[in-house]
C-alpha atoms as a PDB file:
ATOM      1  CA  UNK A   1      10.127  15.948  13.987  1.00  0.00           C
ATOM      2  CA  UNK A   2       9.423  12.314  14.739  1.00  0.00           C
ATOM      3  CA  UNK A   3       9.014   9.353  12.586  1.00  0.00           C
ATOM      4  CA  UNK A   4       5.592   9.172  11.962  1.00  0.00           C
ATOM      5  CA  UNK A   5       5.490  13.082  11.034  1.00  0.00           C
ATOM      6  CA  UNK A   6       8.359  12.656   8.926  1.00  0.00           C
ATOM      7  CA  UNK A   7       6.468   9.544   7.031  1.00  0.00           C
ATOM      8  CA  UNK A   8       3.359  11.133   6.734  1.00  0.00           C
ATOM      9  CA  UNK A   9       5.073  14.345   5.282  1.00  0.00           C
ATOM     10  CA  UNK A  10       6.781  11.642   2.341  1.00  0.00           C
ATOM     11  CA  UNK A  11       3.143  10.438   2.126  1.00  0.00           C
ATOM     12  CA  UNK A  12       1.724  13.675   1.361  1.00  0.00           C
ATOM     13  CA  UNK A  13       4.413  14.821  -1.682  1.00  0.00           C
ATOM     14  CA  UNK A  14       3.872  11.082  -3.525  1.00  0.00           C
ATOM     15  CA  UNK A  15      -0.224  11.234  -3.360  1.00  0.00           C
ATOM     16  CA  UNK A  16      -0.008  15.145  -4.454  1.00  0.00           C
ATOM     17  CA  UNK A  17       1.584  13.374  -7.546  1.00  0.00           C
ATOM     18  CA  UNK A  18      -0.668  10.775  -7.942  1.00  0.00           C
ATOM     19  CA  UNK A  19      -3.690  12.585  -7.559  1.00  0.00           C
ATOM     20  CA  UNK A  20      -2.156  14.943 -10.567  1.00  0.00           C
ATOM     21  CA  UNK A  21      -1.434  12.034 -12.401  1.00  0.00           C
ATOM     22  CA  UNK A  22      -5.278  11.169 -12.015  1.00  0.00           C
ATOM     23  CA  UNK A  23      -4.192   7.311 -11.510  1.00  0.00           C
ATOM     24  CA  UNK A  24      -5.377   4.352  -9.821  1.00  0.00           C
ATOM     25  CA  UNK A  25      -3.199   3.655  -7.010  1.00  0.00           C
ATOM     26  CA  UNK A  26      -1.587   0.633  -5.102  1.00  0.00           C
ATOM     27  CA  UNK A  27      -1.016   2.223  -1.626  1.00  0.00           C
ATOM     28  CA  UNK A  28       0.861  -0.347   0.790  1.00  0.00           C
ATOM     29  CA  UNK A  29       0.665   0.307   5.120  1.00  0.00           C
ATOM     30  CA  UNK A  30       3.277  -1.518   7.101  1.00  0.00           C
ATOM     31  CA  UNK A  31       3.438  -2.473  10.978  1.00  0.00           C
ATOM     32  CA  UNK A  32       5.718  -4.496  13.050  1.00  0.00           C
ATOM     33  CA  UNK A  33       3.148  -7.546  12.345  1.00  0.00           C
ATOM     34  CA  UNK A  34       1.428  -7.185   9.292  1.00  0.00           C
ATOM     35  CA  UNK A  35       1.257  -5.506   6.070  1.00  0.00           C
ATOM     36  CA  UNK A  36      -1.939  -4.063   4.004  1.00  0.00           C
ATOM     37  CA  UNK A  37      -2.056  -2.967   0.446  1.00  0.00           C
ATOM     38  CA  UNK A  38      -4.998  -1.620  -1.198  1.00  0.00           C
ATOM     39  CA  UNK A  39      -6.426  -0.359  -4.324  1.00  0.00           C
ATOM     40  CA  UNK A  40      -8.040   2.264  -4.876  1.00  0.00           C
ATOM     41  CA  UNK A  41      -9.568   4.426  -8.033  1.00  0.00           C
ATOM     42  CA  UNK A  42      -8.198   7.503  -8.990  1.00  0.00           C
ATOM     43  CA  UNK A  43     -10.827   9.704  -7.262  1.00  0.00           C
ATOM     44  CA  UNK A  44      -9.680   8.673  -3.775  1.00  0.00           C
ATOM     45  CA  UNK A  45     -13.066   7.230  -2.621  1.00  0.00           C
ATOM     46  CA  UNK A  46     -13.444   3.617  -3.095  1.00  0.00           C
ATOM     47  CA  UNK A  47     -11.055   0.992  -2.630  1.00  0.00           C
ATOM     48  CA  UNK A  48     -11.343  -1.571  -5.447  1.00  0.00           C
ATOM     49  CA  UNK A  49      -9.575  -4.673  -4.334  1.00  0.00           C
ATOM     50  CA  UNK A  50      -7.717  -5.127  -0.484  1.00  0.00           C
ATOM     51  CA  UNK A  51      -5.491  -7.894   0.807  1.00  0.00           C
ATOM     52  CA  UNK A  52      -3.532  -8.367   3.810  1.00  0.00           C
ATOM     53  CA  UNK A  53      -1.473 -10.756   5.977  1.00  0.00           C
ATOM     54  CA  UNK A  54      -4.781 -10.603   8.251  1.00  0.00           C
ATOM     55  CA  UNK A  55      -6.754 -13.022   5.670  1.00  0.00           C
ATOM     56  CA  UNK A  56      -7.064 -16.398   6.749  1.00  0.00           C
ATOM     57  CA  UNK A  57      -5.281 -18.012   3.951  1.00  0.00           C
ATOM     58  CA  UNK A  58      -2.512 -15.397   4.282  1.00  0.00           C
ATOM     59  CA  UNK A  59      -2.543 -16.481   7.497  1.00  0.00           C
ATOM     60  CA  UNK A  60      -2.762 -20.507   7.274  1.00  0.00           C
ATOM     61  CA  UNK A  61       0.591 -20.291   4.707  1.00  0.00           C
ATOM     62  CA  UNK A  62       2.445 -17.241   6.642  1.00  0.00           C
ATOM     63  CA  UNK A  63       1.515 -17.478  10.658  1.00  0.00           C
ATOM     64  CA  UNK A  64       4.187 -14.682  10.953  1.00  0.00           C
ATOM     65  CA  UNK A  65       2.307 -11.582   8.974  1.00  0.00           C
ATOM     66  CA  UNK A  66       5.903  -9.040   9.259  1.00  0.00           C
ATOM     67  CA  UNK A  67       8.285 -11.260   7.154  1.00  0.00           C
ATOM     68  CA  UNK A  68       9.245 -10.571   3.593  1.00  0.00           C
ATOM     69  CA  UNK A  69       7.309 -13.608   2.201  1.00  0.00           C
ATOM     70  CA  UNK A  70       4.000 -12.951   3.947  1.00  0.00           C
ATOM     71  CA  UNK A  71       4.243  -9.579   1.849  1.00  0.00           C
ATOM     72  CA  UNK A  72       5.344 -11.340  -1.615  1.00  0.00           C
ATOM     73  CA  UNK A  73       2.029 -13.955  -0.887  1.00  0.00           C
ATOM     74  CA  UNK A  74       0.101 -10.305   0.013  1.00  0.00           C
ATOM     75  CA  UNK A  75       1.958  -8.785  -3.483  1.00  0.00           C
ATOM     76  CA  UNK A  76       0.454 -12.281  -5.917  1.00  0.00           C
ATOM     77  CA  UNK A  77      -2.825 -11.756  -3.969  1.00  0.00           C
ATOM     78  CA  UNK A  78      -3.417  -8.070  -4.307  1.00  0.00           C
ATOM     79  CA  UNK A  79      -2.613  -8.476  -8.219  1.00  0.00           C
ATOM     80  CA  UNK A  80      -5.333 -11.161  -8.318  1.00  0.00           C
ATOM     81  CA  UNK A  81      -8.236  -9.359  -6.506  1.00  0.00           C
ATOM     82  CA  UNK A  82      -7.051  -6.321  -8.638  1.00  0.00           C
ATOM     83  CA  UNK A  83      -7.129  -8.014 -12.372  1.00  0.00           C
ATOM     84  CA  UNK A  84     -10.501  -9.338 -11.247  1.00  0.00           C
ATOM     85  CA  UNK A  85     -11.898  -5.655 -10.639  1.00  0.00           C
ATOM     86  CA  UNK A  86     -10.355  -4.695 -14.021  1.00  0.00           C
ATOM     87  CA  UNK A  87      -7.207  -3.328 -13.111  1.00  0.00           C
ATOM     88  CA  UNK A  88      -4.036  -3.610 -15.068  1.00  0.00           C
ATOM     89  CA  UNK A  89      -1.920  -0.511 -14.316  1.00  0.00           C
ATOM     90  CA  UNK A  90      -1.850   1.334 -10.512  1.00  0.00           C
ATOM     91  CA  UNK A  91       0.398   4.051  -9.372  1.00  0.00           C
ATOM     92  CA  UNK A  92       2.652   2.902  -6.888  1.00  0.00           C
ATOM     93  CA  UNK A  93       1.925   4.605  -3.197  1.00  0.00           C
ATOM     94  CA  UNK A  94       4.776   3.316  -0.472  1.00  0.00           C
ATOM     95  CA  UNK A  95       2.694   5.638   2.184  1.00  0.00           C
ATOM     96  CA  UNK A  96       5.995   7.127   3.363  1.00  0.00           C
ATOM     97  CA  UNK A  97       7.755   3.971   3.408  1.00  0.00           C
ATOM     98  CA  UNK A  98      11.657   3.111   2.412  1.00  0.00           C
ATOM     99  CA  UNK A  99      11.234   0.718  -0.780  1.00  0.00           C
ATOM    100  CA  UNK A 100      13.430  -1.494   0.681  1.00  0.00           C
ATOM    101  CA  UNK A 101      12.534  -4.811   2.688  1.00  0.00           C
ATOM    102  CA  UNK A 102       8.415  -5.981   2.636  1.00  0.00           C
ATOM    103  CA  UNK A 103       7.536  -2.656   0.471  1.00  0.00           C
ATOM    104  CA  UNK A 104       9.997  -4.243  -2.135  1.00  0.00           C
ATOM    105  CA  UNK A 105       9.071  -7.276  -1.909  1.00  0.00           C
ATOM    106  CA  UNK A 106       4.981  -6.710  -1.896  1.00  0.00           C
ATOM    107  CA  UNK A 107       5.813  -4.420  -5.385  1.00  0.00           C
ATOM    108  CA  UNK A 108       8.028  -7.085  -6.887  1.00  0.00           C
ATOM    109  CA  UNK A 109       5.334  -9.659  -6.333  1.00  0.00           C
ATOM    110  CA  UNK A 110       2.497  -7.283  -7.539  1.00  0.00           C
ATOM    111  CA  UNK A 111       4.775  -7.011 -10.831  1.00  0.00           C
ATOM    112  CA  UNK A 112       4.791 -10.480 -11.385  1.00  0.00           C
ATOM    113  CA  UNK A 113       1.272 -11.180 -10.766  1.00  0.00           C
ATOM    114  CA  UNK A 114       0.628  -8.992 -13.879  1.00  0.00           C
ATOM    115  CA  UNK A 115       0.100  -5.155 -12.804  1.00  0.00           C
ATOM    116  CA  UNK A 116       1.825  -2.465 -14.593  1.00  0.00           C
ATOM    117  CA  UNK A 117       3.750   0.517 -12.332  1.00  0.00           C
END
């Protein structure tokens, strides 16, 4: 098994329990350049809020998108957009990735910038 099979297959178990939980979720993607994070309602089908290290003023503070503080300023921004859709409290989805590194610090910052998971 390779490394994207094995991720995906880490994916699948955590949004099984998600979609159980019937919870809005924060679900985070990571590349060697940028990282996305996304919110989106409990049915699966619309994404409430999105930020990424691709927005421009992402971009203007952090020109280099795959360091840990490009995904703390994605973390604060995400928590923003979500609060302003009405969002307080998200399930956590890494998508398969190690909480360790940008993942950690992208949740951290979410946490401070008020939502609850």
């Amino acid at each position: 098994m390779d490394k994207k099979v094995s991720r995906t297959r880490r994916a699948a178990k955590t949004r099984a329990r998600i979609d159980r939980q019937e919870a809005v979720r924060l679900t985070v993607h990571r590349t060697n350049q940028h990282i996305y994070a996304q919110v989106v309602d409990a049915s699966g089908g619309k994404v409430l809020a999105s930020a990424s290290t691709l927005e421009k003023e992402v971009r203007a503070a952090h020109p280099k998108g795959g360091d840990r503080e490009a995904a703390a300023a994605v973390g604060k921004r995400i928590a923003e957009k979500a609060k302003a859709a009405g969002v307080t409290e998200v399930a956590f989805d890494r998508s398969g990735f190690s909480y360790h590194g940008r993942v950690k610090a992208l949740a951290e910052a979410a946490r401070e910038g008020g939502l609850k998971f």
